[in-house]
N, C-alpha and C. Protein backbone atom coordinates (compact mmCIF):
# COMPACT_ATOMS: atom_id res chain seq x y z
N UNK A 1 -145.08 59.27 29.38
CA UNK A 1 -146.05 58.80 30.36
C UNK A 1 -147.46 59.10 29.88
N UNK A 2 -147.62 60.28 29.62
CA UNK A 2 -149.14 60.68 28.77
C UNK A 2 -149.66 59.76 27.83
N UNK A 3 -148.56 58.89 26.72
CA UNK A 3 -149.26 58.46 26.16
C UNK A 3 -149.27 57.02 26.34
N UNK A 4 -148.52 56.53 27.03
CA UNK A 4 -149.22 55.41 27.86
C UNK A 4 -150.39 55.48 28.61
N UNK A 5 -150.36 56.37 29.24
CA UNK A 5 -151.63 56.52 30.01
C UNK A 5 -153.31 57.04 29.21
N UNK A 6 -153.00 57.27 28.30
CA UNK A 6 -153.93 57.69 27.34
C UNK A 6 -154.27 56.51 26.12
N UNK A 7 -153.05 55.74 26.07
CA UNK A 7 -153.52 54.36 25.04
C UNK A 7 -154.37 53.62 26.33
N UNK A 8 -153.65 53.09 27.51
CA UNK A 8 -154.35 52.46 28.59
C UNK A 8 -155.83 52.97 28.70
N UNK A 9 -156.09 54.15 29.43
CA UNK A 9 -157.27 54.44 29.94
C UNK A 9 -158.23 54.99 29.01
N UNK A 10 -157.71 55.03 27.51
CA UNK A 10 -158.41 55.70 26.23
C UNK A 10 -159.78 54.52 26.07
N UNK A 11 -159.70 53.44 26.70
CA UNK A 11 -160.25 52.27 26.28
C UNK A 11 -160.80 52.01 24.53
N UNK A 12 -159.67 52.43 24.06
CA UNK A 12 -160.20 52.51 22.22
C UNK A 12 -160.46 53.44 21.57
N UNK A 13 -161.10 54.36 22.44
CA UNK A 13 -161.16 55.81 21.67
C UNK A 13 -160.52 56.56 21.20
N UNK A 14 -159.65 56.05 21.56
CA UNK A 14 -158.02 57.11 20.85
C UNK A 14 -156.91 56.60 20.56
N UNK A 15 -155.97 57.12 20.01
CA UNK A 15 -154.70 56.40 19.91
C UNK A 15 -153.94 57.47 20.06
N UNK A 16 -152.78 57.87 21.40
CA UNK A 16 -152.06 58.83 21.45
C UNK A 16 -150.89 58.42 21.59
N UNK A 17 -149.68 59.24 20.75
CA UNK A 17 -148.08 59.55 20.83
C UNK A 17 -147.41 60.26 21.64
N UNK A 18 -146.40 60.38 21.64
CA UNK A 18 -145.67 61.52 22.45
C UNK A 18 -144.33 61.50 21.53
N UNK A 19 -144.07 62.55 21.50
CA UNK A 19 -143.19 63.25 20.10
C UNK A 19 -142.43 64.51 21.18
N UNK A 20 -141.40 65.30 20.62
CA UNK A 20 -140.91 66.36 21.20
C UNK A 20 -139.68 66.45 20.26
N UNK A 21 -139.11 68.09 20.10
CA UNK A 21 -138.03 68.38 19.28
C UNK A 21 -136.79 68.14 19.04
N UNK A 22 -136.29 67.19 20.49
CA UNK A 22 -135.35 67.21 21.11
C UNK A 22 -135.29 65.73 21.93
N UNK A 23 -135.69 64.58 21.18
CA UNK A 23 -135.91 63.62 22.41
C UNK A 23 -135.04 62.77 22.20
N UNK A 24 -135.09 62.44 23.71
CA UNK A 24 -133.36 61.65 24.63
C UNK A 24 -133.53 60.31 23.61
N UNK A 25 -132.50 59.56 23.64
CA UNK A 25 -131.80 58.54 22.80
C UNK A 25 -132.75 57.29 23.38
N UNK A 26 -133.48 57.34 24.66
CA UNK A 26 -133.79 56.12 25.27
C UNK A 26 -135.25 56.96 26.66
N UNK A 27 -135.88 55.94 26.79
CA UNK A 27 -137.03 56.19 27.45
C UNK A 27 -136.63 56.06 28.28
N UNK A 28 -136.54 57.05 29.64
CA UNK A 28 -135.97 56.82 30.78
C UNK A 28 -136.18 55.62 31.76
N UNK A 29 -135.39 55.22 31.95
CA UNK A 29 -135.61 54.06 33.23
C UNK A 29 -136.18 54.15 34.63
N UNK A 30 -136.64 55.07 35.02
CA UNK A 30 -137.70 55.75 36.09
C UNK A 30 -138.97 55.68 35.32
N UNK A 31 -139.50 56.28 34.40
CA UNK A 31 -140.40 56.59 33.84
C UNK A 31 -140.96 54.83 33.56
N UNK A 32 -140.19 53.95 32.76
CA UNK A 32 -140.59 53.00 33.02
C UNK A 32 -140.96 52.05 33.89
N UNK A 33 -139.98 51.95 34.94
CA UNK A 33 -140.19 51.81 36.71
C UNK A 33 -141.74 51.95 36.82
N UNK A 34 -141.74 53.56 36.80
CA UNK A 34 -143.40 53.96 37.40
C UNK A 34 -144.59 53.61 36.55
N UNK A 35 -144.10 53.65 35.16
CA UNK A 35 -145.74 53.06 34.20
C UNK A 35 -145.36 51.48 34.88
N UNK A 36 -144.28 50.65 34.87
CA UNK A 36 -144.71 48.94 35.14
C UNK A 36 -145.26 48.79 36.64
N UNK A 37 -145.17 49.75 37.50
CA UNK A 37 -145.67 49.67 38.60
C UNK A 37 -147.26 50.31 38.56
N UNK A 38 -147.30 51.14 37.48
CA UNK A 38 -148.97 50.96 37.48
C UNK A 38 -149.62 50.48 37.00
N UNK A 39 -148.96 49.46 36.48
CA UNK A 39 -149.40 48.70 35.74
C UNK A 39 -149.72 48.54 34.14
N UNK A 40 -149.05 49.65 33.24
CA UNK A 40 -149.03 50.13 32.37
C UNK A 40 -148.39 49.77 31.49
N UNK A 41 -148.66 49.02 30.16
CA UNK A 41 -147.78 49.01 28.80
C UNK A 41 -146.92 49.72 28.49
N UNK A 42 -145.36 49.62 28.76
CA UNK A 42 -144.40 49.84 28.32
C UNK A 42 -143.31 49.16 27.01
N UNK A 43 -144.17 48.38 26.47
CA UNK A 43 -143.45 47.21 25.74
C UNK A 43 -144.14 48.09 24.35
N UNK A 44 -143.08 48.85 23.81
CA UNK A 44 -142.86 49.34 22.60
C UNK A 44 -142.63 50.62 22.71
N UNK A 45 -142.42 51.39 24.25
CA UNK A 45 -142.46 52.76 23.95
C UNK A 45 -140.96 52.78 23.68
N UNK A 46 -140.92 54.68 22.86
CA UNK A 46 -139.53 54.75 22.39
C UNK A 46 -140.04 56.21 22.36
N UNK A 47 -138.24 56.82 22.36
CA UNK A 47 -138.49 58.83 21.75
C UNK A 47 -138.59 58.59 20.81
N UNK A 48 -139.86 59.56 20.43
CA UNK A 48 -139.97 59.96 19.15
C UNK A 48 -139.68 61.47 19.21
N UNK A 49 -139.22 61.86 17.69
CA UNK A 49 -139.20 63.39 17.41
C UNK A 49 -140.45 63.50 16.63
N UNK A 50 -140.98 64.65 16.74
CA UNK A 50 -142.22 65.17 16.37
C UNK A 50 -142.62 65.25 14.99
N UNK A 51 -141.18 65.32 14.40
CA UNK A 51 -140.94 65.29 12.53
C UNK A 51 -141.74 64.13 11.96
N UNK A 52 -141.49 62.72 12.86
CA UNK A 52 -142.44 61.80 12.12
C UNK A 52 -144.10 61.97 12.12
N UNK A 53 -144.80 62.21 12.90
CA UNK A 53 -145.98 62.74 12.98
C UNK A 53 -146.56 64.23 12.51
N UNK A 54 -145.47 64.48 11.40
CA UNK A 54 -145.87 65.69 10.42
C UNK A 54 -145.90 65.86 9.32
N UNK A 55 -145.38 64.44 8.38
CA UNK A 55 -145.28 64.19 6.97
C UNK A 55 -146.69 63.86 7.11
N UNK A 56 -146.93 63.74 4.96
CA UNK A 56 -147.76 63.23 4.61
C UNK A 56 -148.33 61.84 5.16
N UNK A 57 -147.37 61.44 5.43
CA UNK A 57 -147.81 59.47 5.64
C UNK A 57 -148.34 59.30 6.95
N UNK A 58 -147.66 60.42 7.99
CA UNK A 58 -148.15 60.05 9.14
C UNK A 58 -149.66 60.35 9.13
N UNK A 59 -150.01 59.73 10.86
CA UNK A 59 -151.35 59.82 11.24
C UNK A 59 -152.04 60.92 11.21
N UNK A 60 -153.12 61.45 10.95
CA UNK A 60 -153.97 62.90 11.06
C UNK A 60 -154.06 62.83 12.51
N UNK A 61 -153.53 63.97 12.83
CA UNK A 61 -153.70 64.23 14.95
C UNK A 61 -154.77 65.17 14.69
N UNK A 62 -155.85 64.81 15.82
CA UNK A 62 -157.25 65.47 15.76
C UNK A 62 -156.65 66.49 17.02
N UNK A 63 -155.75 66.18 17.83
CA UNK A 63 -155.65 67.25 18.73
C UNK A 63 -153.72 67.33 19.70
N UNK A 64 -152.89 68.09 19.86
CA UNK A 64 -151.58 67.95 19.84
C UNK A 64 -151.76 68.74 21.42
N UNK A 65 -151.39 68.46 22.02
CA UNK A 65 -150.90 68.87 23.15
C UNK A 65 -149.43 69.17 23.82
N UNK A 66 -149.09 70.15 23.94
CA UNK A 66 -147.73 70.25 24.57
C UNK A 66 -147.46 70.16 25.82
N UNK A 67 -146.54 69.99 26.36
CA UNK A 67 -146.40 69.87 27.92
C UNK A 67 -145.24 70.76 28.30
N UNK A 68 -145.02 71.34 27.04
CA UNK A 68 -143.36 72.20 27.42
C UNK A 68 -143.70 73.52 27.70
N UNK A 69 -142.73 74.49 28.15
CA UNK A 69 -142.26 75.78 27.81
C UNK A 69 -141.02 76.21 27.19
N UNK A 70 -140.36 75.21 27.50
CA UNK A 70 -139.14 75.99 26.98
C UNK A 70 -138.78 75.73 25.75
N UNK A 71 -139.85 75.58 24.78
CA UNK A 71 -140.18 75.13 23.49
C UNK A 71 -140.67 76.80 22.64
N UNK A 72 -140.90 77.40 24.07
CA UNK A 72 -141.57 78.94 23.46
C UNK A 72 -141.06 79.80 22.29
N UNK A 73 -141.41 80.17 21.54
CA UNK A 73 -141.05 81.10 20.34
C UNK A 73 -140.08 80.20 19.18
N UNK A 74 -140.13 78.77 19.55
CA UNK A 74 -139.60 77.26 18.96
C UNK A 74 -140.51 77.20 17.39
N UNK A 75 -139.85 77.21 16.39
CA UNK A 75 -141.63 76.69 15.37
C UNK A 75 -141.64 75.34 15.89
N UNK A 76 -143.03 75.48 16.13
CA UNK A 76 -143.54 73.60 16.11
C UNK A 76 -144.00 73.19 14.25
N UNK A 77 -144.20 72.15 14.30
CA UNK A 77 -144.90 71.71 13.03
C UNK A 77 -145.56 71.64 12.56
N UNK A 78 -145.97 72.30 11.12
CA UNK A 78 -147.29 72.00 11.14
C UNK A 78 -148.05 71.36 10.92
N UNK A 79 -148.96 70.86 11.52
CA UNK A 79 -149.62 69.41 11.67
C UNK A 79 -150.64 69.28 10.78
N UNK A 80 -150.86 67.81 9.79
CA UNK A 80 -151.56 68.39 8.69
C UNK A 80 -153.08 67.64 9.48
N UNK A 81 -154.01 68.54 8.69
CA UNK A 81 -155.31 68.61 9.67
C UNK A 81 -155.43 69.52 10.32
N UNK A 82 -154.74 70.12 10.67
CA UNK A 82 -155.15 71.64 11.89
C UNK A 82 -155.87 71.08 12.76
N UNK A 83 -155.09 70.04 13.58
CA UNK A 83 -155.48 69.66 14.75
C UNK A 83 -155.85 70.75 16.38
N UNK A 84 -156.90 70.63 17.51
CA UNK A 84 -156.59 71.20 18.26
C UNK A 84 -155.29 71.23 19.04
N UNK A 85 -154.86 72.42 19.88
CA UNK A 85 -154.07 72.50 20.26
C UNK A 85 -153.92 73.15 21.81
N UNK A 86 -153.27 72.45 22.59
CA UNK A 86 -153.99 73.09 23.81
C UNK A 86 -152.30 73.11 24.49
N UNK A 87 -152.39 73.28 25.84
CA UNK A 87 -150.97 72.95 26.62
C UNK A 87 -151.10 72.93 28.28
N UNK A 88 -150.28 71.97 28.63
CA UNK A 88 -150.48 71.35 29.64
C UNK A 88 -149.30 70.98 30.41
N UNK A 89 -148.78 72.29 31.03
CA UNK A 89 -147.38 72.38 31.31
C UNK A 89 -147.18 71.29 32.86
N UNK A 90 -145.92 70.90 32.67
CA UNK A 90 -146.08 69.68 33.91
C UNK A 90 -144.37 69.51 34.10
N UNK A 91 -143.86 69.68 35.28
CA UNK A 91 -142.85 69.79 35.58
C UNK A 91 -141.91 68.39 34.79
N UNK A 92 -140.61 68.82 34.59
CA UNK A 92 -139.99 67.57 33.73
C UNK A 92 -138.85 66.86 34.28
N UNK A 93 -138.96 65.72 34.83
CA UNK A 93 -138.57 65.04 35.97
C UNK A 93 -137.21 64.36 35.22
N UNK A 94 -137.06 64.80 34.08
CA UNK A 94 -136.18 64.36 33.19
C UNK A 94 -134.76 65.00 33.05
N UNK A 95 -134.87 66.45 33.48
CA UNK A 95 -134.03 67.62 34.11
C UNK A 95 -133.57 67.39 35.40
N UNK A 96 -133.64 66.72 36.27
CA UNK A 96 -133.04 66.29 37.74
C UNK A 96 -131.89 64.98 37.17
N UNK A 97 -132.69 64.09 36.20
CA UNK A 97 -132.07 63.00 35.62
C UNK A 97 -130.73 63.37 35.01
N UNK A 98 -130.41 64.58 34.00
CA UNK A 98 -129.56 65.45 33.59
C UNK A 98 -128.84 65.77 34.88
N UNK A 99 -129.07 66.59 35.50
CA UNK A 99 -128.57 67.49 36.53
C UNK A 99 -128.02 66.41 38.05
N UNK A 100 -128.14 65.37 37.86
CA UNK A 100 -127.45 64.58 38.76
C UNK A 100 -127.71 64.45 40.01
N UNK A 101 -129.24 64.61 39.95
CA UNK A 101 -129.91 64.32 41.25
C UNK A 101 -129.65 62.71 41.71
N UNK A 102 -130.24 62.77 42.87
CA UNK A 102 -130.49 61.40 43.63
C UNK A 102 -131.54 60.60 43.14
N UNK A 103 -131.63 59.24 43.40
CA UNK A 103 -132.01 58.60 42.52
C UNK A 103 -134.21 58.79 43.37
N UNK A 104 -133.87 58.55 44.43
CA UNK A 104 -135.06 59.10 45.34
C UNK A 104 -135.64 60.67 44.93
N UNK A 105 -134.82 61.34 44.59
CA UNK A 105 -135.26 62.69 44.36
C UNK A 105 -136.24 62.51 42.68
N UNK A 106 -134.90 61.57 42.24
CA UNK A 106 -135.88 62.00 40.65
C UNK A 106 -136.87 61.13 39.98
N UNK A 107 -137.15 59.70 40.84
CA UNK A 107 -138.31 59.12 41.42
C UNK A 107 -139.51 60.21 41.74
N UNK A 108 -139.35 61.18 42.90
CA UNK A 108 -140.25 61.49 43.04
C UNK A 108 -140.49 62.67 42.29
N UNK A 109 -139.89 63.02 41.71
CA UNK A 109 -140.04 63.96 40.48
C UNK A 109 -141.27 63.41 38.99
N UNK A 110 -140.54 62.10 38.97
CA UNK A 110 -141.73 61.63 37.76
C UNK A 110 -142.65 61.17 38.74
N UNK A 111 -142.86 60.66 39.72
CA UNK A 111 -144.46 60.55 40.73
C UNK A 111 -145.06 61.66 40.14
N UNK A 112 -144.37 63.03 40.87
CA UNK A 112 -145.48 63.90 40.42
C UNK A 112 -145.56 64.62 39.26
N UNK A 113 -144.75 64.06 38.55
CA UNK A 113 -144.99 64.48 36.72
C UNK A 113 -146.23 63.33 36.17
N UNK A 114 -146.23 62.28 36.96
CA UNK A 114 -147.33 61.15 36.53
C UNK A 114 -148.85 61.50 36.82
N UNK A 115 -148.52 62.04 38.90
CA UNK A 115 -150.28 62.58 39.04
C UNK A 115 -150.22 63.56 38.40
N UNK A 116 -149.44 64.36 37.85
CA UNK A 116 -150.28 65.54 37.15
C UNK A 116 -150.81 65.19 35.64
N UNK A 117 -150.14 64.47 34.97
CA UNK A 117 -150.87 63.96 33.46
C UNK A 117 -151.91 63.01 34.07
N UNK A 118 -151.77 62.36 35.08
CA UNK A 118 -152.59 61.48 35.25
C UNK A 118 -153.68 62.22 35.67
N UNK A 119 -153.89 63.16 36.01
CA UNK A 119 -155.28 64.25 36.39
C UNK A 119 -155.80 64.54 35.51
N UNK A 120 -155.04 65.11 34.55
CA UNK A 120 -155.42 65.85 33.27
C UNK A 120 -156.07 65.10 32.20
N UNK A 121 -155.54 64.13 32.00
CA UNK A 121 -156.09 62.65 31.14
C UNK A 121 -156.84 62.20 31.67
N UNK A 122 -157.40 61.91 32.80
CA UNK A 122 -158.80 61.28 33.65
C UNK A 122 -159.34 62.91 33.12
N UNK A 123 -159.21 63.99 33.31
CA UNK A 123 -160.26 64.77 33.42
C UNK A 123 -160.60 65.22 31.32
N UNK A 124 -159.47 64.89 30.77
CA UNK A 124 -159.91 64.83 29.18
C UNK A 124 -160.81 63.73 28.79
N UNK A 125 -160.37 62.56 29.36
CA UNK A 125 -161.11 61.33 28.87
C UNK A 125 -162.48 61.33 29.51
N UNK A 126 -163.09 62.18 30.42
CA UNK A 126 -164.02 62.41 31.11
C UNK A 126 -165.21 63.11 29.88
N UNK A 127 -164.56 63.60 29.07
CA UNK A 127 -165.32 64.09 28.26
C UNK A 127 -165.94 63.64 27.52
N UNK A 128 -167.25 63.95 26.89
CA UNK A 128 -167.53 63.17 25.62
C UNK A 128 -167.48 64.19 24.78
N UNK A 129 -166.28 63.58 24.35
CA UNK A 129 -165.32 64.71 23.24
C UNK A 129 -166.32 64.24 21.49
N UNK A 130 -166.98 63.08 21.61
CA UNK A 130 -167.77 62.93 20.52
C UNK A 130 -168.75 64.03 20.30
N UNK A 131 -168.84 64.40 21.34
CA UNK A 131 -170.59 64.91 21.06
C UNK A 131 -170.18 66.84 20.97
N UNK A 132 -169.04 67.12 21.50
CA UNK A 132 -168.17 68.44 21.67
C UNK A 132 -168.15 69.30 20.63
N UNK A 133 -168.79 70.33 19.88
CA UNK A 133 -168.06 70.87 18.82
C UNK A 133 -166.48 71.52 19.01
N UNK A 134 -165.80 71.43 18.14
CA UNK A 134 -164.73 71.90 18.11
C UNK A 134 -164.24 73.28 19.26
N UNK A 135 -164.93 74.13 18.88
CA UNK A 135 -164.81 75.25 20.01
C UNK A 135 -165.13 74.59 21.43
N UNK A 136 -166.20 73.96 22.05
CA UNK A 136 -166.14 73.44 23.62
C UNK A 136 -165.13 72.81 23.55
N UNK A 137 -164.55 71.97 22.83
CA UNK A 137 -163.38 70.98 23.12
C UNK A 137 -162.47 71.35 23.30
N UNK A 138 -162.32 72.62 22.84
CA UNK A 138 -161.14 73.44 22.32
C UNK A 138 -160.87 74.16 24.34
N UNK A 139 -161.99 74.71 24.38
CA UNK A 139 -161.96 75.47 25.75
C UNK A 139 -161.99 74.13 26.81
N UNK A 140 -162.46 73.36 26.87
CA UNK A 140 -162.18 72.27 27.90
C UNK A 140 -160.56 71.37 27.51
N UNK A 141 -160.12 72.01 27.13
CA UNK A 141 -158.35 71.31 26.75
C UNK A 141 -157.32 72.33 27.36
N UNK A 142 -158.11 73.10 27.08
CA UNK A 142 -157.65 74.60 27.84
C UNK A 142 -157.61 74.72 29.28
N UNK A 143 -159.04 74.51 29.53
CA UNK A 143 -159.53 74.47 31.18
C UNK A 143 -158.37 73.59 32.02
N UNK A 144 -158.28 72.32 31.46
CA UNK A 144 -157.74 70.96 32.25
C UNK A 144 -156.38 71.63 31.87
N UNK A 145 -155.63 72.14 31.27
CA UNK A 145 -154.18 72.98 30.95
C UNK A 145 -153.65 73.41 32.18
N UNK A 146 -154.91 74.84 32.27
CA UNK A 146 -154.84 75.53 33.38
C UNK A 146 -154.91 75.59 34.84
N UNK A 147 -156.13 74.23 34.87
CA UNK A 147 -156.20 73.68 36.15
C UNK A 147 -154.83 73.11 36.99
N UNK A 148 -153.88 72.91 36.06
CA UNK A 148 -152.47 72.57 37.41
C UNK A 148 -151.34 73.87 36.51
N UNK A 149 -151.59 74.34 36.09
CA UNK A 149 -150.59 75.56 35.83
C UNK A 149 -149.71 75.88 36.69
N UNK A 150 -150.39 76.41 37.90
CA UNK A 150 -149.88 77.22 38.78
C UNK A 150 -148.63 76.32 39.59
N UNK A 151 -148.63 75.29 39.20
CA UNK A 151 -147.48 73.83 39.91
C UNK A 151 -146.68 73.72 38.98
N UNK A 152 -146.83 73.91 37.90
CA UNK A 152 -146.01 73.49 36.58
C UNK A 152 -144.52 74.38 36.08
N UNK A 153 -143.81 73.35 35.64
CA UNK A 153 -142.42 74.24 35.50
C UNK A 153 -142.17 73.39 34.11
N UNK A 154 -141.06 74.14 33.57
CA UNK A 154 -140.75 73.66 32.26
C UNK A 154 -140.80 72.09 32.09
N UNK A 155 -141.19 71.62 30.71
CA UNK A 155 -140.80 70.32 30.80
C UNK A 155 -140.66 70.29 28.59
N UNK A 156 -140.19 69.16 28.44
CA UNK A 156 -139.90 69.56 26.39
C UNK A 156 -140.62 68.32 26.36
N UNK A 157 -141.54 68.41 24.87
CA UNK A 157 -142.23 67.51 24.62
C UNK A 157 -143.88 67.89 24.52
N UNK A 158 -144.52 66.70 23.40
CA UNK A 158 -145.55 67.14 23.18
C UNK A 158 -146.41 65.65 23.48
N UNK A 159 -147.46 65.68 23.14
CA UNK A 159 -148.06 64.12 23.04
C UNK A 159 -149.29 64.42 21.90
N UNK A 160 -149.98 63.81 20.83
CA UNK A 160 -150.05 63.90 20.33
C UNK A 160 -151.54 62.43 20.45
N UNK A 161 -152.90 63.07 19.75
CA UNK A 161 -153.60 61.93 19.80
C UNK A 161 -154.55 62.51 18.33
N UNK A 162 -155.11 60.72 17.73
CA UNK A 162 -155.23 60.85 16.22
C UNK A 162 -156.67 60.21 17.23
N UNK A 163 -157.92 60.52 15.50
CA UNK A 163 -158.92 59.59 15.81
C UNK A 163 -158.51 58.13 15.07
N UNK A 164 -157.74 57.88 14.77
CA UNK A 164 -157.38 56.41 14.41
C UNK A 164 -157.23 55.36 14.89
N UNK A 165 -157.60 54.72 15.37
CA UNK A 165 -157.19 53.31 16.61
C UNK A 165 -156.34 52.01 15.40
């Protein structure tokens, strides 16, 4: 969802992925539901694992964001560029999907897995991350992290944005 919502509302400035260590065989069918109901480009998303966006060939990520915890004490990759790195934990509506919830329950599970990236990404893209040295950018990736923390429960997965369009 992040990086739909971040190619959409990036208006060009960015180009972001979403990658994770562990990702499901198929893009959930809720998740798509809710980006075509907001109106959102879904026509090419797919899981990616994070491995492709860490070779040589892939894209240089200027900044990697995680959304997990239970990724903790996990090696992540290392990303060539020494991209920033921030985290932005957001409950994972994808775990009810597993666990055999109702179909209403895990609907509203990605709702509010959506307003919460969807906060966080209005309040990143708010930035003029051009004009930012590395350290402010660094602490305002942080800030918007922390700002829904206290709501947030595990979720796996990262998203991932290059200056490349």
């Amino acid at each position: 969802m992040a990086e739909a919502l971040l190619n959409a509302l990036g208006g060009g400035r960015l180009c972001a992925y979403s990658a994770g260590a562990r990702p499901a065989d198929r893009v959930s069918p809720y998740a798509l539901e809710l980006l075509d109901a907001q109106g959102l480009m879904t026509e090419g998303l797919r899981c990616k694992n994070w491995g492709e966006f860490a070779g040589p060939a892939a894209p240089t990520m200027a900044v990697v964001i995680t959304v997990c915890d239970m990724l903790t004490g996990e090696a992540c990759p290392s990303w060539p560029g020494q991209p920033l790195r921030a985290h932005w934990g957001v409950a994972d509506p994808a775990a009810l999907e597993a666990a055999g919830a109702s179909g209403a329950e895990i609907r509203h599970a990605y709702t509010q897995a959506y307003a919460g990236l969807a906060e966080r990404v209005l309040a990143f893209l708010s930035l003029s991350f051009e004009e930012l040295d590395r350290a402010e950018l660094e602490r305002h990736l942080n800030e918007i992290g922390r700002a829904g923390a206290a709501a947030s429960l595990p979720n796996v997965g990262e998203f991932l944005l290059t200056e490349e369009k």
